[in-house]
PDB file of N, CA and C in Angstrom:
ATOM      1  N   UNK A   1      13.565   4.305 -11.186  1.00  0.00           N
ATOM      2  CA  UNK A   1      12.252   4.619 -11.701  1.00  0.00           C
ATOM      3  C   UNK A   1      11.274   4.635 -10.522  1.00  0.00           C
ATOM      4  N   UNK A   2      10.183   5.284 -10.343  1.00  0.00           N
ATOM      5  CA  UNK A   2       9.830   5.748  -9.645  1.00  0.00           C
ATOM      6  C   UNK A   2       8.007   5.902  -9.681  1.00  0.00           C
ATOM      7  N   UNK A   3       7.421   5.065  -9.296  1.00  0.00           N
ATOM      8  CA  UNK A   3       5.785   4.999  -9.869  1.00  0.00           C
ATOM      9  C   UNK A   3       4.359   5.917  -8.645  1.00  0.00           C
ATOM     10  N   UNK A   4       3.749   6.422  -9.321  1.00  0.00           N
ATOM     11  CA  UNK A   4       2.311   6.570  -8.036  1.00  0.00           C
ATOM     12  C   UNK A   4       1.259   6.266  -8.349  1.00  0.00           C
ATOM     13  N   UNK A   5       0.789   4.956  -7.503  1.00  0.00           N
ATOM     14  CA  UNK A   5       0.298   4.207  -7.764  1.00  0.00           C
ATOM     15  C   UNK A   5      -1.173   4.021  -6.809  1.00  0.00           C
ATOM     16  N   UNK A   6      -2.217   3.836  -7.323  1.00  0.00           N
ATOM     17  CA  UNK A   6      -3.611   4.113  -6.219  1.00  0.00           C
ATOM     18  C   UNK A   6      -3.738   2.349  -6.051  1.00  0.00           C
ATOM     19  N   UNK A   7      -3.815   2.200  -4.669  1.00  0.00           N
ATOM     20  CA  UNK A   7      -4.343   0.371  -4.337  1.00  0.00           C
ATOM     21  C   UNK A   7      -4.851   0.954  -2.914  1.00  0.00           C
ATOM     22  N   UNK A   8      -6.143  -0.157  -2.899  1.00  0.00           N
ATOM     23  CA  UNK A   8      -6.173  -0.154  -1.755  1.00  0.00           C
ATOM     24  C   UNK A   8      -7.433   1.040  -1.119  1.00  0.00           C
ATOM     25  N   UNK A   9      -7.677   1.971  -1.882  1.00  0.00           N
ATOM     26  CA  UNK A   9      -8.348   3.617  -1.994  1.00  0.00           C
ATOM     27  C   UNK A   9      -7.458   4.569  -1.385  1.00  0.00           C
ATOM     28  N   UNK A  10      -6.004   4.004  -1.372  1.00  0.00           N
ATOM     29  CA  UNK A  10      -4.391   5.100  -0.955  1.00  0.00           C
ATOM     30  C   UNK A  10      -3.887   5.143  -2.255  1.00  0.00           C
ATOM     31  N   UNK A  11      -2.759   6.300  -2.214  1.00  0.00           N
ATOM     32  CA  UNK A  11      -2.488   6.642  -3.328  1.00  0.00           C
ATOM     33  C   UNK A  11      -0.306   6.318  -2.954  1.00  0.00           C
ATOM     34  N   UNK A  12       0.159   5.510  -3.030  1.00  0.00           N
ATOM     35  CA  UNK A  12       1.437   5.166  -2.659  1.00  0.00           C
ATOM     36  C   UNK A  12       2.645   5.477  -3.458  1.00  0.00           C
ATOM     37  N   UNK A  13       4.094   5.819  -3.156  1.00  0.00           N
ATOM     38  CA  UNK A  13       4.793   6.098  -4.159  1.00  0.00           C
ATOM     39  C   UNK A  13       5.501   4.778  -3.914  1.00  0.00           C
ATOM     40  N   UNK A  14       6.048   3.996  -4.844  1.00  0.00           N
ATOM     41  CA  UNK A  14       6.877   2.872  -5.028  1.00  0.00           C
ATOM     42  C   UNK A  14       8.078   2.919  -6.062  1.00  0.00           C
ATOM     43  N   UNK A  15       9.048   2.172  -5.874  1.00  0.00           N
ATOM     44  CA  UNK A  15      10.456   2.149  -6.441  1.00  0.00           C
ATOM     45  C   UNK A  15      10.332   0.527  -6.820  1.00  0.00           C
ATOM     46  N   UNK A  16      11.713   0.690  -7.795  1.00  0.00           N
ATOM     47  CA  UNK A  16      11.450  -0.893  -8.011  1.00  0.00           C
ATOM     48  C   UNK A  16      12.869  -1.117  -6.896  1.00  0.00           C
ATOM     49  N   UNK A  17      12.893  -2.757  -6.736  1.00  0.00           N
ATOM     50  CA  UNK A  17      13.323  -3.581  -6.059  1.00  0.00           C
ATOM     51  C   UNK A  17      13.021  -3.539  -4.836  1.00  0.00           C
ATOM     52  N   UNK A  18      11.846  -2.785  -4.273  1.00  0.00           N
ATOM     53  CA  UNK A  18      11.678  -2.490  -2.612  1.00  0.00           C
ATOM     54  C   UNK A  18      10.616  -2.714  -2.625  1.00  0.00           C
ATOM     55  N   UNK A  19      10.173  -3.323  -0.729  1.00  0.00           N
ATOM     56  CA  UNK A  19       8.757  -3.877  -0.519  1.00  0.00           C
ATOM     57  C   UNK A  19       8.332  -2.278   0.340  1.00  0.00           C
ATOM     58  N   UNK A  20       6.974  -2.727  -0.114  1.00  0.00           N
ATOM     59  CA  UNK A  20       6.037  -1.913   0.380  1.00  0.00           C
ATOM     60  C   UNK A  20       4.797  -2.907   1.080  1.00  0.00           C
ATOM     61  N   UNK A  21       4.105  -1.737   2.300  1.00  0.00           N
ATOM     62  CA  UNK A  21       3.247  -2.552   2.679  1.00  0.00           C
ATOM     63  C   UNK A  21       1.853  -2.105   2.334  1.00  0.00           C
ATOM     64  N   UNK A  22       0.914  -2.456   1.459  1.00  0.00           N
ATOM     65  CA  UNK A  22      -0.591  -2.492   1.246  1.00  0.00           C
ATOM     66  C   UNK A  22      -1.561  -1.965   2.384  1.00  0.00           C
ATOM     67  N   UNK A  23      -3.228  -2.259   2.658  1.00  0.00           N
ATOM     68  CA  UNK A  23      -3.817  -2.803   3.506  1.00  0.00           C
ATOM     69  C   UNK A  23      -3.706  -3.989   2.747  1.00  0.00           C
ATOM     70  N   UNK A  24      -4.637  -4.965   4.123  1.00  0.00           N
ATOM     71  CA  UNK A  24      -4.574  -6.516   3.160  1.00  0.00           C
ATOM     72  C   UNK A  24      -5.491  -6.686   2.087  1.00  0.00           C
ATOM     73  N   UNK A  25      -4.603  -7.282   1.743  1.00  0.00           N
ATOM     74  CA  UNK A  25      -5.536  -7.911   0.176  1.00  0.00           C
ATOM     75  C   UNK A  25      -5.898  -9.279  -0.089  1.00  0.00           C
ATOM     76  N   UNK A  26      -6.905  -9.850   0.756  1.00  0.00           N
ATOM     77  CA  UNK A  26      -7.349 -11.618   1.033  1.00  0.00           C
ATOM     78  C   UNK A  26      -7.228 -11.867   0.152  1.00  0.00           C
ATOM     79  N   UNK A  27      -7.517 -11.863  -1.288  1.00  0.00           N
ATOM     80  CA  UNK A  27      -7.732 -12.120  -2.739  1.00  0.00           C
ATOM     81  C   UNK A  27      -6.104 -12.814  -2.957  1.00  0.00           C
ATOM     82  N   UNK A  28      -5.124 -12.430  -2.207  1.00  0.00           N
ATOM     83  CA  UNK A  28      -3.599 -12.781  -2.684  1.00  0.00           C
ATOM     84  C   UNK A  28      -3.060 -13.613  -2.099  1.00  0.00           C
ATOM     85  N   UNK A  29      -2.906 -14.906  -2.740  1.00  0.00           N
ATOM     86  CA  UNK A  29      -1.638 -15.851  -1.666  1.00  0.00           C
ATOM     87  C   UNK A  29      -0.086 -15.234  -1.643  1.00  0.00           C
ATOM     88  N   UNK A  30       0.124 -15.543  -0.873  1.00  0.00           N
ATOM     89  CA  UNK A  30       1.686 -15.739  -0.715  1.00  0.00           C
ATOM     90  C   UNK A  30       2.471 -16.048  -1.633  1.00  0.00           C
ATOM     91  N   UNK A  31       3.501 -15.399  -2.391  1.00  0.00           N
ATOM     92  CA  UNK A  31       4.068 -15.948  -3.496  1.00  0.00           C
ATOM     93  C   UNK A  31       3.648 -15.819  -4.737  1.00  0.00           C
ATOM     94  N   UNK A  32       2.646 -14.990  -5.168  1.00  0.00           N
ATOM     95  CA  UNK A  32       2.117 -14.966  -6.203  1.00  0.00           C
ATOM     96  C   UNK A  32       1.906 -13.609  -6.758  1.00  0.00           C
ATOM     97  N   UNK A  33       2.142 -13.312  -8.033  1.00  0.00           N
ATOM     98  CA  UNK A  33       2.231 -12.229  -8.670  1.00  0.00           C
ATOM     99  C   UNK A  33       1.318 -11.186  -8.670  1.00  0.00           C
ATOM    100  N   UNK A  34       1.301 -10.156  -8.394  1.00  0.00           N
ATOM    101  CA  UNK A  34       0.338  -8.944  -8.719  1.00  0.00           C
ATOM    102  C   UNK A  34       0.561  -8.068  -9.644  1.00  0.00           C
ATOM    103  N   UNK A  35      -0.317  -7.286 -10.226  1.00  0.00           N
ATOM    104  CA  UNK A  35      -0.402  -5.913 -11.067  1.00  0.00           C
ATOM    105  C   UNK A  35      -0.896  -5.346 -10.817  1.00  0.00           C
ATOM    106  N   UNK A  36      -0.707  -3.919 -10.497  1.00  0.00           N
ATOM    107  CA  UNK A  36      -1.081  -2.614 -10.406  1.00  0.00           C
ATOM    108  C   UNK A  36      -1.402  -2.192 -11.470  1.00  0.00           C
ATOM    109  N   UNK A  37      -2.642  -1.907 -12.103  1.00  0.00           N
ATOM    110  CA  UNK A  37      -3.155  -1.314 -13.598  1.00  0.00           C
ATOM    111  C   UNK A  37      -3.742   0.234 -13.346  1.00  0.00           C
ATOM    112  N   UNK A  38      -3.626   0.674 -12.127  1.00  0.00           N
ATOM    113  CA  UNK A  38      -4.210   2.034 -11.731  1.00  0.00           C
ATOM    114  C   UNK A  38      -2.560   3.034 -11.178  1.00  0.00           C
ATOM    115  N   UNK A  39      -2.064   3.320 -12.631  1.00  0.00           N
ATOM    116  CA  UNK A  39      -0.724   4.323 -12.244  1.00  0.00           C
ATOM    117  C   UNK A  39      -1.317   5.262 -12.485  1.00  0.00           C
ATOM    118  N   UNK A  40      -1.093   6.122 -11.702  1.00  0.00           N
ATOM    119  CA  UNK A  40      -1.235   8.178 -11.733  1.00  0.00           C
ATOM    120  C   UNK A  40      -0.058   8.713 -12.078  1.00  0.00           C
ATOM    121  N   UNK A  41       1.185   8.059 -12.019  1.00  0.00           N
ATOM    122  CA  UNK A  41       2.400   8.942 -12.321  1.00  0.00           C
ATOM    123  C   UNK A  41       3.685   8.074 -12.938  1.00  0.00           C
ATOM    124  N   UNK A  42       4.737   8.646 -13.535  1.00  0.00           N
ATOM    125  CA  UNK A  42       5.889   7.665 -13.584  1.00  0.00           C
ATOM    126  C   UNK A  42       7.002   8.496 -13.962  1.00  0.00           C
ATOM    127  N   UNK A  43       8.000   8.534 -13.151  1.00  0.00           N
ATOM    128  CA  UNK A  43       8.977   9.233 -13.146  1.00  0.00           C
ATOM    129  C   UNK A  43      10.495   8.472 -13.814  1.00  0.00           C
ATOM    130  N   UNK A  44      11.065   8.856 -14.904  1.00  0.00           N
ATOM    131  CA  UNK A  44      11.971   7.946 -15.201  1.00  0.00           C
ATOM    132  C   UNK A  44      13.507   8.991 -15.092  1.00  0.00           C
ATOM    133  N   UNK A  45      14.349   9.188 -14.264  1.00  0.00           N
ATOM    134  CA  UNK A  45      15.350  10.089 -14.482  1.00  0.00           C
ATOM    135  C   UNK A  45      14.832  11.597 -14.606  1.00  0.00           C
ATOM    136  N   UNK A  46      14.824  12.476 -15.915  1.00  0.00           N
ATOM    137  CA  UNK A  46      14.435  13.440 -16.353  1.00  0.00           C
ATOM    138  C   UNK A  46      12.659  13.324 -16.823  1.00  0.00           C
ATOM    139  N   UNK A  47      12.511  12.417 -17.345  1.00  0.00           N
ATOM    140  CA  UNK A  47      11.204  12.040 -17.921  1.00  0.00           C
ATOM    141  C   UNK A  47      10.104  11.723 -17.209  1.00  0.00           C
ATOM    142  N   UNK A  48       9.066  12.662 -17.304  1.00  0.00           N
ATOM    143  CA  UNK A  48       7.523  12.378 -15.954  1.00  0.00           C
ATOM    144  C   UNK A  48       6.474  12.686 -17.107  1.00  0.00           C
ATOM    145  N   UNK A  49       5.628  11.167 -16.407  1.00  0.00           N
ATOM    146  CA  UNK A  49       4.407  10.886 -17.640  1.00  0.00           C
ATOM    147  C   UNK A  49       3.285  11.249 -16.479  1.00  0.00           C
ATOM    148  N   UNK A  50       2.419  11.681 -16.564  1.00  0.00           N
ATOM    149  CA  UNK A  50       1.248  11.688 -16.038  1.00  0.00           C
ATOM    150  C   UNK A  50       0.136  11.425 -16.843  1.00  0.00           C
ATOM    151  N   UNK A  51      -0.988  10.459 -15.948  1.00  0.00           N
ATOM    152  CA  UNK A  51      -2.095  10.492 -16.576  1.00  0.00           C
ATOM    153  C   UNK A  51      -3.112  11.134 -15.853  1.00  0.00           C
ATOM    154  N   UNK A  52      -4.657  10.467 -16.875  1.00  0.00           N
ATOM    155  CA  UNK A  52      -5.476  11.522 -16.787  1.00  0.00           C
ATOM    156  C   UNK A  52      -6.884  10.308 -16.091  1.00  0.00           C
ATOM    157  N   UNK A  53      -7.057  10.260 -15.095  1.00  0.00           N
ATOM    158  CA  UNK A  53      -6.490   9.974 -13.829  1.00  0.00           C
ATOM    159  C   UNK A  53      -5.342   8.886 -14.197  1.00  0.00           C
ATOM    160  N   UNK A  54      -5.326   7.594 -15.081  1.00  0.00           N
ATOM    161  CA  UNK A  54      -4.629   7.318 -14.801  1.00  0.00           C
ATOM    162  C   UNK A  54      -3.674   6.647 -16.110  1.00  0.00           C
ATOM    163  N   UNK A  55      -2.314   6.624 -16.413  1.00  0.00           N
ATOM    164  CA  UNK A  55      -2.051   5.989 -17.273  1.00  0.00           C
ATOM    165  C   UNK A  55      -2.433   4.876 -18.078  1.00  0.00           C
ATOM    166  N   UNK A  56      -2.836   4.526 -19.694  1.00  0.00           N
ATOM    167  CA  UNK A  56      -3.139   3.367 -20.194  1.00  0.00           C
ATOM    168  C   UNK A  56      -2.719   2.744 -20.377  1.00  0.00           C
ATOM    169  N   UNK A  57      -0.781   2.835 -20.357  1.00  0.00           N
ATOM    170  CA  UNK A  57       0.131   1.571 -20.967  1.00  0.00           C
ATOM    171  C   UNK A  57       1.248   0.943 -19.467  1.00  0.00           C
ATOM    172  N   UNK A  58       0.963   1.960 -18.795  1.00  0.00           N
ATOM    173  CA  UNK A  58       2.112   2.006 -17.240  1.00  0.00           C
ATOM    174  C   UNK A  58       1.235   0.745 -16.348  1.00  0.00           C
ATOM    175  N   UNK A  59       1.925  -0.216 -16.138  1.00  0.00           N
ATOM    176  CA  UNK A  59       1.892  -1.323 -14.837  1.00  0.00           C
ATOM    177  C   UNK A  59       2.863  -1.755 -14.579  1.00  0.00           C
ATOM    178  N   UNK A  60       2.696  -1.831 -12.865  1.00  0.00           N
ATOM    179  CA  UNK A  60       3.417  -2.380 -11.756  1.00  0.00           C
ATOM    180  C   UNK A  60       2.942  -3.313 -11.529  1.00  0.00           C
ATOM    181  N   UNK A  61       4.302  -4.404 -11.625  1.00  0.00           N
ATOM    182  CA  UNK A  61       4.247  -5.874 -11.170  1.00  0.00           C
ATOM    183  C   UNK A  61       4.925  -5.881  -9.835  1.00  0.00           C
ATOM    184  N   UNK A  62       4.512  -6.489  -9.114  1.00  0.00           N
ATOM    185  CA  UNK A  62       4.615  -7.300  -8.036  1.00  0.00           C
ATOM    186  C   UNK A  62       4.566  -8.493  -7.175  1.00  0.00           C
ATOM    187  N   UNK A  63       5.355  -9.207  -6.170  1.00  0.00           N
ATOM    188  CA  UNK A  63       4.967 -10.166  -5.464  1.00  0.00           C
ATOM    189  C   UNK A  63       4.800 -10.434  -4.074  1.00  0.00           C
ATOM    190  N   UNK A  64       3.637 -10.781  -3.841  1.00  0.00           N
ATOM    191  CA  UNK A  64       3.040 -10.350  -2.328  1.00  0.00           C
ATOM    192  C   UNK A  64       3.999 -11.639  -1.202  1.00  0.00           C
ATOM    193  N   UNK A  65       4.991 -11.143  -0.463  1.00  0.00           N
ATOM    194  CA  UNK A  65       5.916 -11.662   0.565  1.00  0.00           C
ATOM    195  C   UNK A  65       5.063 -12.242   1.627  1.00  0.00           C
ATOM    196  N   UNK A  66       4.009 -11.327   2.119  1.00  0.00           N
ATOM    197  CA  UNK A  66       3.581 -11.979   3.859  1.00  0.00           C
ATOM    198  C   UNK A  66       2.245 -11.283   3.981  1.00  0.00           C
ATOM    199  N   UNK A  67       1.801 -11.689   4.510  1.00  0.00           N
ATOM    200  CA  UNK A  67       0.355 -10.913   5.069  1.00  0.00           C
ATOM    201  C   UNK A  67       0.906 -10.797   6.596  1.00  0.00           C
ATOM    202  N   UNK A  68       0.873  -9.812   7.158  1.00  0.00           N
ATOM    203  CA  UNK A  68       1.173  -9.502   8.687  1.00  0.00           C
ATOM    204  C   UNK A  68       0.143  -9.023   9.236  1.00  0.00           C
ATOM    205  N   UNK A  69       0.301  -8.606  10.953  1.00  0.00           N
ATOM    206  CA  UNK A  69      -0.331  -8.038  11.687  1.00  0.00           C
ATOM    207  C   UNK A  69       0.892  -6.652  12.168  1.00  0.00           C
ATOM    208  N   UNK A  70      -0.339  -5.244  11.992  1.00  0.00           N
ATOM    209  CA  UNK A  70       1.042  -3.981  12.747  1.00  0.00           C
ATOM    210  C   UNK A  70       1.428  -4.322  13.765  1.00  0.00           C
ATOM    211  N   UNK A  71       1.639  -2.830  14.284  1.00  0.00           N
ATOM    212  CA  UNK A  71       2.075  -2.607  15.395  1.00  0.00           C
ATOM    213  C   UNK A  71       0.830  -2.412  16.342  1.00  0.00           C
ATOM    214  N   UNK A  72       0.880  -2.472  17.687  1.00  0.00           N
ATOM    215  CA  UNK A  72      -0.399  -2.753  18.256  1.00  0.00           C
ATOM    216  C   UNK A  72      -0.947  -1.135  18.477  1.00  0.00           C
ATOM    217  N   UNK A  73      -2.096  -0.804  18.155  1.00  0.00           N
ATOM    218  CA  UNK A  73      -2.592   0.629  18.064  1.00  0.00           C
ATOM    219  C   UNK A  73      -3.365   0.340  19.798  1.00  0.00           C
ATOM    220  N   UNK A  74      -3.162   1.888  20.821  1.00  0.00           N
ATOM    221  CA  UNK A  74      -4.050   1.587  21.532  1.00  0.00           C
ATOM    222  C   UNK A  74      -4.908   2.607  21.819  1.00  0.00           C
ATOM    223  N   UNK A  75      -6.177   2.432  21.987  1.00  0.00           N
ATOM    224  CA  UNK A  75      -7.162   3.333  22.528  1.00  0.00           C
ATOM    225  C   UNK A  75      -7.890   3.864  23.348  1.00  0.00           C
ATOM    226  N   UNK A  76      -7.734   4.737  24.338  1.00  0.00           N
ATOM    227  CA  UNK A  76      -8.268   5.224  25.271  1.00  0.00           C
ATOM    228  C   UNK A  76      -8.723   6.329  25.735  1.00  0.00           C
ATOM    229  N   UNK A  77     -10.342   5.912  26.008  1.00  0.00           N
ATOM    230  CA  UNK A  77     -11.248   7.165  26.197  1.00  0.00           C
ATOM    231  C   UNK A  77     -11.337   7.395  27.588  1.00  0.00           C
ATOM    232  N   UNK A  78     -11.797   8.435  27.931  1.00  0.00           N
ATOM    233  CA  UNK A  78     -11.819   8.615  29.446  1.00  0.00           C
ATOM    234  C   UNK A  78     -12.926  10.300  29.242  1.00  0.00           C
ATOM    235  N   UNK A  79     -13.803   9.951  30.562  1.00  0.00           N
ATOM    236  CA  UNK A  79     -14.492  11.299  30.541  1.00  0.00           C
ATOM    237  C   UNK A  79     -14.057  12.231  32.098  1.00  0.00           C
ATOM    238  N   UNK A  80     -13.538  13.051  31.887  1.00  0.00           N
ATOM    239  CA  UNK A  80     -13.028  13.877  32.973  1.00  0.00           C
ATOM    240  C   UNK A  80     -14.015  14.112  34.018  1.00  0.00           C
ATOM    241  N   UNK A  81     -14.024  13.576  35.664  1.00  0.00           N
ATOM    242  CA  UNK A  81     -14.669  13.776  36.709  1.00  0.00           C
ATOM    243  C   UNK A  81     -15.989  12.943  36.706  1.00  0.00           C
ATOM    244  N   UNK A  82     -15.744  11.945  35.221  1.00  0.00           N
ATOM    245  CA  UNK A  82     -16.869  10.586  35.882  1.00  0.00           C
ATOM    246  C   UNK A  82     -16.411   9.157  36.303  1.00  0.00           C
ATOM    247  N   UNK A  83     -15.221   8.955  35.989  1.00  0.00           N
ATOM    248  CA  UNK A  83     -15.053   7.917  36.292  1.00  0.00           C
ATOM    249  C   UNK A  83     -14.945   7.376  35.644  1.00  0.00           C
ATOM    250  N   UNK A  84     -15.061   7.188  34.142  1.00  0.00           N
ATOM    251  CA  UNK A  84     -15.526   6.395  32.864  1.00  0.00           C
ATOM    252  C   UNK A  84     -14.127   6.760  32.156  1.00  0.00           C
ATOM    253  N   UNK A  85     -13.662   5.257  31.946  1.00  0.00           N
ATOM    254  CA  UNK A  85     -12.531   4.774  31.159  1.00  0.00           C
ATOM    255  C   UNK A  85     -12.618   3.526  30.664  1.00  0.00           C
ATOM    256  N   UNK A  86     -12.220   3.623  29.399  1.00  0.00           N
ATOM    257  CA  UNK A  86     -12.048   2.419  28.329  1.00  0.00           C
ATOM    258  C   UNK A  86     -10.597   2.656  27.477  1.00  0.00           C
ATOM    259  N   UNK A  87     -10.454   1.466  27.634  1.00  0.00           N
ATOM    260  CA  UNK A  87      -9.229   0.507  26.489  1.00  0.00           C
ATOM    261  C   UNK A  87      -9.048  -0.391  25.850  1.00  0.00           C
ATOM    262  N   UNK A  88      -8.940  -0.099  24.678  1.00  0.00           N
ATOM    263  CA  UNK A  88      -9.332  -0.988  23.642  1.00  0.00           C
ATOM    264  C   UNK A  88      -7.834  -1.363  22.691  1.00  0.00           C
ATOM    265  N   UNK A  89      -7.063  -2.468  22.787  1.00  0.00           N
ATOM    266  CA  UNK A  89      -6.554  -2.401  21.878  1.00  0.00           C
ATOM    267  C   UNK A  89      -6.860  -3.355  20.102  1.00  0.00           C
ATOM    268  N   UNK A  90      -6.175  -2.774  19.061  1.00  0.00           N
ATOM    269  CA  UNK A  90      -6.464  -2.647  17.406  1.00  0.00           C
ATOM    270  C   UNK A  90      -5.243  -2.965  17.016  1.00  0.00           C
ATOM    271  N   UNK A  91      -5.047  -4.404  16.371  1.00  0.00           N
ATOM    272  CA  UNK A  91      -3.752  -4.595  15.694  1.00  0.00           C
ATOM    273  C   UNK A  91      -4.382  -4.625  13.887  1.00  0.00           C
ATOM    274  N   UNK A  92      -3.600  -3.443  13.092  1.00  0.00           N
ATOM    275  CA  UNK A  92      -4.435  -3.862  11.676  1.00  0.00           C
ATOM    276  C   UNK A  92      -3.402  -4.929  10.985  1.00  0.00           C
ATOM    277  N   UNK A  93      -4.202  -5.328  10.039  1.00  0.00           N
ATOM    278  CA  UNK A  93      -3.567  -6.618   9.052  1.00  0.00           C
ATOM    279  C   UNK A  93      -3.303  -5.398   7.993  1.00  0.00           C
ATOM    280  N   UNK A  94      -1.852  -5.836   7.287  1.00  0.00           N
ATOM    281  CA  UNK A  94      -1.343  -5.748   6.122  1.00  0.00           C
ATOM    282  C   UNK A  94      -0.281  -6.585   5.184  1.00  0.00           C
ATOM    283  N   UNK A  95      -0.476  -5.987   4.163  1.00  0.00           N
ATOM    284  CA  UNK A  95       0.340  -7.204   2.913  1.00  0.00           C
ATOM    285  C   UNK A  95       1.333  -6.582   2.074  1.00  0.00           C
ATOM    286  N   UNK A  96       2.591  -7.049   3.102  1.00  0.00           N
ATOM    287  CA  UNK A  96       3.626  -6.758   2.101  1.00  0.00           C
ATOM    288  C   UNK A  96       4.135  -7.287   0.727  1.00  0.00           C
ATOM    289  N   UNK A  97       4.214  -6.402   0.262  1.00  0.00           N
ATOM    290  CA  UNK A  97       4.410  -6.560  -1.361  1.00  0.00           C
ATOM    291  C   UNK A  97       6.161  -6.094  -1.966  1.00  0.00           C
ATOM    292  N   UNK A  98       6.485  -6.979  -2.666  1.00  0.00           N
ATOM    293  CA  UNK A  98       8.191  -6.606  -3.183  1.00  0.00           C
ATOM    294  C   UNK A  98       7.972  -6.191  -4.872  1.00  0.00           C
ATOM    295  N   UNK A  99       7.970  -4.764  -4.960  1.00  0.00           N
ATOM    296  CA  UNK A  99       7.750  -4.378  -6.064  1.00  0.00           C
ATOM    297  C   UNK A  99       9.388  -4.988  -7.245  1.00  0.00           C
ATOM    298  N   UNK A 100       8.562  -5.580  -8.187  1.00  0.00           N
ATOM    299  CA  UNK A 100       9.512  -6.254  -9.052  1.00  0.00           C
ATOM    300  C   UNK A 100       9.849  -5.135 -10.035  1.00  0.00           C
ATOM    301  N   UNK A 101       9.087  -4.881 -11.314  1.00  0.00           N
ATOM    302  CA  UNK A 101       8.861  -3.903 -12.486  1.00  0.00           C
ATOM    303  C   UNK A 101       8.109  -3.216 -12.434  1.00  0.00           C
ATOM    304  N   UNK A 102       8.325  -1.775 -12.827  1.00  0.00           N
ATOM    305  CA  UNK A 102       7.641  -0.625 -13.632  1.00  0.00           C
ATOM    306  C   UNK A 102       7.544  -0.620 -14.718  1.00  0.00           C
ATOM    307  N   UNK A 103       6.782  -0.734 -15.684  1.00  0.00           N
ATOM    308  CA  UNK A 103       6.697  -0.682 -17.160  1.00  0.00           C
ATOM    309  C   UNK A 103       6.006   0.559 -17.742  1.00  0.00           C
ATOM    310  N   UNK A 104       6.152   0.971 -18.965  1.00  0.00           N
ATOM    311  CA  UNK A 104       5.674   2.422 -19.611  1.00  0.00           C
ATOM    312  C   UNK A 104       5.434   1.449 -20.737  1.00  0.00           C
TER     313      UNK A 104
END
């Protein structure tokens, strides 16, 4: 089964028994259950429900594994024939999540 699901202001496709990673979500400890109440889609085998934006009876449960840091992003500007260079590096935070159930 197969869900698309908006968190976050992204729009993500998720499966059950597999983690996915969020942006972070401070609001969530570790270990503790979530729901997704904003489904756009749900694919079951042959059978696809769509809503209008979004389904009224379809939620995804979940449980949030880790809050991490990525991979390190780096940035560098430079202006050609002045001399002027900057580097900046950006590690973002995110929250992996182990999608449990899809429900219809």
């Amino acid at each position: 089964m197969i869900a698309i699901l908006e968190a976050c202001g992204r729009q993500y496709e998720v499966t059950e028994g597999k983690f996915f990673d969020f942006d972070f979500m401070e609001e969530q400890t570790i270990g503790s259950k979530f729901t997704f109440d904003k489904v756009l889609m749900v694919v079951n085998d042959k059978d696809c429900q769509f809503g209008t934006p979004y389904l009224t009876n379809a939620k995804v449960t979940g449980q949030v594994l880790a809050h991490k840091l990525g991979a390190k992003m780096i940035v560098y500007k430079q202006k050609p024939k002045k001399g002027t260079r900057k580097k900046q590096g950006h590690r973002q935070l995110f929250t992996r999540v182990l999608i449990e159930k899809i429900s219809v």
